[in-house]
C-alpha atoms as a PDB file:
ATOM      1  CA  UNK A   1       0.000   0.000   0.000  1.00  0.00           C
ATOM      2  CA  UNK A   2       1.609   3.569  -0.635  1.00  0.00           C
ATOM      3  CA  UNK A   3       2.145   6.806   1.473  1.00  0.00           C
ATOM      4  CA  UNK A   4      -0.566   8.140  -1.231  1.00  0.00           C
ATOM      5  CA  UNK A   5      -3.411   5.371  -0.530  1.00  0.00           C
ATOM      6  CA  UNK A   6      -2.319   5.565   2.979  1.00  0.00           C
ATOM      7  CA  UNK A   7      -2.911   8.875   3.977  1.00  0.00           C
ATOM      8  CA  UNK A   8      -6.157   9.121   1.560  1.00  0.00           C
ATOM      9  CA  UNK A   9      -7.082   5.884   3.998  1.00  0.00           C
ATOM     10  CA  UNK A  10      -6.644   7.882   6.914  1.00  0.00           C
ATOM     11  CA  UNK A  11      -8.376  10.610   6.069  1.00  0.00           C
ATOM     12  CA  UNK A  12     -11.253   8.569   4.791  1.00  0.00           C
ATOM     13  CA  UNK A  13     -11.244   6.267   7.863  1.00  0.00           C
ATOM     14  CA  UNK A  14     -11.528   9.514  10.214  1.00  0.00           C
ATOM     15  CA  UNK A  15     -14.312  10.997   7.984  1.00  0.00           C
ATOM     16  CA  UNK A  16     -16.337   8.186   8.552  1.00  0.00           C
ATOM     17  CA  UNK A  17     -15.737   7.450  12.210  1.00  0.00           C
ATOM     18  CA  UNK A  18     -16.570  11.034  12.660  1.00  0.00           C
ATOM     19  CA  UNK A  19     -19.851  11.077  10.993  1.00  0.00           C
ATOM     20  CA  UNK A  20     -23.017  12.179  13.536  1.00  0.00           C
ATOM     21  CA  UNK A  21     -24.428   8.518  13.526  1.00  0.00           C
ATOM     22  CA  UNK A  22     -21.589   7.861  15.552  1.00  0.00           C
ATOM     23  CA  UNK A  23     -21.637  10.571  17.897  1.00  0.00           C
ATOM     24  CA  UNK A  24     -24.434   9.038  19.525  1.00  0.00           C
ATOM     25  CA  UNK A  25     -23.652   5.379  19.331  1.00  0.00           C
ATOM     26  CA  UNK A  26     -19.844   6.503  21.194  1.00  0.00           C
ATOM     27  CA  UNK A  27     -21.856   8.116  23.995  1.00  0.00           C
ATOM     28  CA  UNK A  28     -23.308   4.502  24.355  1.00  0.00           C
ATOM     29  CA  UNK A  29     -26.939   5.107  23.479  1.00  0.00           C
ATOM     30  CA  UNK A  30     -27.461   8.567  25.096  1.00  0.00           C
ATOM     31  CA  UNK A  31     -28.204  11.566  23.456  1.00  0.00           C
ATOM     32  CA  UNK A  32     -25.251  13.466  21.949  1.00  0.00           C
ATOM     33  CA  UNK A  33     -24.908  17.165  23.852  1.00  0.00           C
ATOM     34  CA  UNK A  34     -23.709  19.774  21.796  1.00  0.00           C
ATOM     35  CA  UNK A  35     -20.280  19.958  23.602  1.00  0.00           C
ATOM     36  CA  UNK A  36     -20.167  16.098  22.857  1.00  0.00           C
ATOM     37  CA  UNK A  37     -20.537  16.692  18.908  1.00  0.00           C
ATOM     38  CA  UNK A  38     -17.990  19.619  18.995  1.00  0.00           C
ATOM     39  CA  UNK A  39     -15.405  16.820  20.637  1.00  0.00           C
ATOM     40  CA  UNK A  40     -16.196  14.724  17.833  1.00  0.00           C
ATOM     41  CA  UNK A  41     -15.414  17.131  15.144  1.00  0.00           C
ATOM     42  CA  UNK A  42     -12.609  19.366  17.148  1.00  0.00           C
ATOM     43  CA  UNK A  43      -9.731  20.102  15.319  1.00  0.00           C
ATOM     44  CA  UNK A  44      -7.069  18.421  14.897  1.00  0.00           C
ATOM     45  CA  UNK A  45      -4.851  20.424  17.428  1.00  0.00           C
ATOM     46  CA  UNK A  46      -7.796  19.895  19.736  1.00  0.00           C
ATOM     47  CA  UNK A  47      -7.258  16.087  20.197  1.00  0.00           C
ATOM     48  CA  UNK A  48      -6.328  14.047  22.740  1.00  0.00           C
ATOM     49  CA  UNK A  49      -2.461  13.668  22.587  1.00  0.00           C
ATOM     50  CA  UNK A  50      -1.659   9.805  21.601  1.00  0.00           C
ATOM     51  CA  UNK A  51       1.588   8.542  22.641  1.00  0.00           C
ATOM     52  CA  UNK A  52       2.326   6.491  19.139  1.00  0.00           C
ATOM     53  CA  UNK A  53       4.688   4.122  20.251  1.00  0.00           C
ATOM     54  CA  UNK A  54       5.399   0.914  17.976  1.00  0.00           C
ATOM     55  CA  UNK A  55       2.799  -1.165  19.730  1.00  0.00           C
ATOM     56  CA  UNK A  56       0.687   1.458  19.557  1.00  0.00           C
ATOM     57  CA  UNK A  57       1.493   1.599  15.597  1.00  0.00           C
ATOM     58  CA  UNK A  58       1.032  -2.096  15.492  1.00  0.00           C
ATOM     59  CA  UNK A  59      -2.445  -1.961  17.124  1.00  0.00           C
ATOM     60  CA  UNK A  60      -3.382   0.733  14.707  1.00  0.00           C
ATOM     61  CA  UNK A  61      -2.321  -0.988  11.969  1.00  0.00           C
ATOM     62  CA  UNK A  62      -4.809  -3.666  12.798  1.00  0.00           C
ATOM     63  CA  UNK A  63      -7.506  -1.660  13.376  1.00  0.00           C
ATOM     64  CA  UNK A  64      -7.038   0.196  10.683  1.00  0.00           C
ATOM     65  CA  UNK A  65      -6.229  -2.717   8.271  1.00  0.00           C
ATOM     66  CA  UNK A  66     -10.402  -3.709   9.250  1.00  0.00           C
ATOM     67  CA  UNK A  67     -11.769  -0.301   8.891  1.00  0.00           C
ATOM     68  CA  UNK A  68      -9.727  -0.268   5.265  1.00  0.00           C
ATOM     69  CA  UNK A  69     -12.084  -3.715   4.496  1.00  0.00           C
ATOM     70  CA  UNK A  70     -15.002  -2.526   6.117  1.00  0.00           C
ATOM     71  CA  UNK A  71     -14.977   0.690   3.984  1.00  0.00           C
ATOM     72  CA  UNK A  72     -14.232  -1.143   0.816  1.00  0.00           C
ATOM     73  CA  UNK A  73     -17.469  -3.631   1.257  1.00  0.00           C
ATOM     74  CA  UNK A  74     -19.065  -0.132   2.088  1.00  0.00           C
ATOM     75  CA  UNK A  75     -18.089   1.169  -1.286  1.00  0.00           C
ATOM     76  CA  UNK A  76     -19.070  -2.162  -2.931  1.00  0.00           C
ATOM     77  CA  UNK A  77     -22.595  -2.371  -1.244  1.00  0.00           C
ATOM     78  CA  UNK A  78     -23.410   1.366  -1.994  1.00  0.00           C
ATOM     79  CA  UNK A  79     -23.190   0.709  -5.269  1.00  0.00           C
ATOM     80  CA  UNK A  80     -25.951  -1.428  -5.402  1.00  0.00           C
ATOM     81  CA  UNK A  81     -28.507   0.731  -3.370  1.00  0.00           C
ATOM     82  CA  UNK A  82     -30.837   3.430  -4.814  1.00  0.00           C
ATOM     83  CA  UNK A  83     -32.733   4.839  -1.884  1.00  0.00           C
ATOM     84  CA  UNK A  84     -31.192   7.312   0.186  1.00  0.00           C
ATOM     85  CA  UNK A  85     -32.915   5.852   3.538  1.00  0.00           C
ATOM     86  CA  UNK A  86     -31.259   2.751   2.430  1.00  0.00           C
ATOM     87  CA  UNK A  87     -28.067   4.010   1.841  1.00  0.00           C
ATOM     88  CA  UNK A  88     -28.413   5.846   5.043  1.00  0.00           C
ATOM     89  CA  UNK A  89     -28.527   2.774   7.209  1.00  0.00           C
ATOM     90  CA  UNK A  90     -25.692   0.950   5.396  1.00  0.00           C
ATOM     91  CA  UNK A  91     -24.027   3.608   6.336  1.00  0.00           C
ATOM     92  CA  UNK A  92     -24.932   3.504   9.716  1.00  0.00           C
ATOM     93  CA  UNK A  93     -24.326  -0.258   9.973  1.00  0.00           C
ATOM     94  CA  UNK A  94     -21.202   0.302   8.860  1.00  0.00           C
ATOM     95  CA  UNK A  95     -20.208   2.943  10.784  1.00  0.00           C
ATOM     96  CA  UNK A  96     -21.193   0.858  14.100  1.00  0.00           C
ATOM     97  CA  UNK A  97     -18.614  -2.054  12.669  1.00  0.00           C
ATOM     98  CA  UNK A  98     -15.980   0.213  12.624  1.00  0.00           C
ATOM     99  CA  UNK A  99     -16.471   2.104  16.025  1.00  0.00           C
ATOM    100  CA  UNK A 100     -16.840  -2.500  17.054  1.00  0.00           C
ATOM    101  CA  UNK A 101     -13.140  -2.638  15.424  1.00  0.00           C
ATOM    102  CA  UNK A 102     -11.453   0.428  16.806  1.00  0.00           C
ATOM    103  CA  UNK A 103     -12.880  -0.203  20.461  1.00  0.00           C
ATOM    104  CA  UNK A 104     -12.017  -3.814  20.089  1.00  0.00           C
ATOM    105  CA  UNK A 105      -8.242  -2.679  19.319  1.00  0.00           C
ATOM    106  CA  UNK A 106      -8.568  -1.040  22.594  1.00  0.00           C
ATOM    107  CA  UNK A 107      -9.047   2.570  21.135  1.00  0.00           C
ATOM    108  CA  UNK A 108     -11.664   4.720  21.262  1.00  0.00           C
ATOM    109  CA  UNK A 109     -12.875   6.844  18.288  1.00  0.00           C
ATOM    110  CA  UNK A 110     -11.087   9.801  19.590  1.00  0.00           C
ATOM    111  CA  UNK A 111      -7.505   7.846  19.739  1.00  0.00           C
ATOM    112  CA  UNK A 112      -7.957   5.966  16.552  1.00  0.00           C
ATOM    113  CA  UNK A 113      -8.423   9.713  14.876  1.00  0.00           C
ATOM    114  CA  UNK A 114      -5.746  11.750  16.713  1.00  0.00           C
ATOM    115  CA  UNK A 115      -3.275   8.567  15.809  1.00  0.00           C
ATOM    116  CA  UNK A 116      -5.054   8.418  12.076  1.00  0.00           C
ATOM    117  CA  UNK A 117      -4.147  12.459  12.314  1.00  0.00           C
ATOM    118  CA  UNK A 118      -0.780  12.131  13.451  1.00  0.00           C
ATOM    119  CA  UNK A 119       0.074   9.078  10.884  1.00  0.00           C
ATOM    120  CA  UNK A 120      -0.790  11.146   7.899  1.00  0.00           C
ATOM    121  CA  UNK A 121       1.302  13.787   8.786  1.00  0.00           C
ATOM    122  CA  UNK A 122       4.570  12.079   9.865  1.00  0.00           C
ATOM    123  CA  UNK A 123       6.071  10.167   7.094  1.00  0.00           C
ATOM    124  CA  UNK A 124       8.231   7.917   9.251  1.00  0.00           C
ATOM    125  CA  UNK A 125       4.598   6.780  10.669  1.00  0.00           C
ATOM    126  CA  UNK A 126       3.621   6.393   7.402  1.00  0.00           C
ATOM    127  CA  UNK A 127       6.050   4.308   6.526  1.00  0.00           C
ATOM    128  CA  UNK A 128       6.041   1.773   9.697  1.00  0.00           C
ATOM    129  CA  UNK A 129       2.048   1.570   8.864  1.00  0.00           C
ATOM    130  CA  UNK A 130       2.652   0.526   5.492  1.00  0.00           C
ATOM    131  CA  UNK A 131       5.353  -1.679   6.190  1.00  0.00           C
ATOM    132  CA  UNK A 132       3.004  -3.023   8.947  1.00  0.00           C
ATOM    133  CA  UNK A 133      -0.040  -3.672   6.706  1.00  0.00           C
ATOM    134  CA  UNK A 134       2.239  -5.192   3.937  1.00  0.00           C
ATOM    135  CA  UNK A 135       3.855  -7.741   5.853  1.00  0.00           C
ATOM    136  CA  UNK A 136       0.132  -8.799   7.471  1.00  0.00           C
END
């Protein structure tokens, strides 16, 4: 996988972990405040600081190496949906599976995005990622 797909990846990955669906689904079920939904879609120099060690890279790497496949069955399944209200809930479905993946990793959406952040910016990141999801 290249720096290029990579950090298009990233980006892509955060977009969709950010999305509102998931701003109430990450405050398990409650409704999201408007101080909640700000956290969600703070900028970047507003989030959490991530130590990004090499287990830490590692653990992305696997996390992110799902929400890569989850996104690409995303792409594939939208293609085959008309209705908006349909699309919607795909989306939403998916959306769920990734915030399963990234929690499951032992991140939670707000990590996963200040590491996704911090990855695309850094090329020596970069590279350990790809190196990472190449030899998996």
């Amino acid at each position: 996988m290249s720096a290029f797909k990579i950090g298009t990846g990233l980006a892509l990955a955060a977009a969709l972990l950010t999305a509102p669906a998931l701003q109430a689904q990450e405050s398990n079920g409650q409704q999201s405040t408007g101080q909640e939904a700000q956290q969600y879609s703070a900028p970047a120099s507003q989030q959490p600081q991530v130590e990004v060690d090499d287990a830490t890279v590692a653990k992305f790497a696997d996390a992110y190496g799902e929400v890569v496949a989850l996104q690409n069955d995303f792409s594939t399944r939208l293609q085959n949906i008309e209705e908006p209200t349909e699309a919607q809930a795909l989306q939403e479905e998916v959306q769920s599976e990734m915030i399963n993946v990234v929690r499951e990793k032992g991140f939670s959406v707000q990590e996963y995005n200040a590491i996704a952040q911090r990855v695309s910016q850094d090329p020596e990141l970069q590279a350990q990622l790809e190196a990472l999801m190449t030899n998996s």
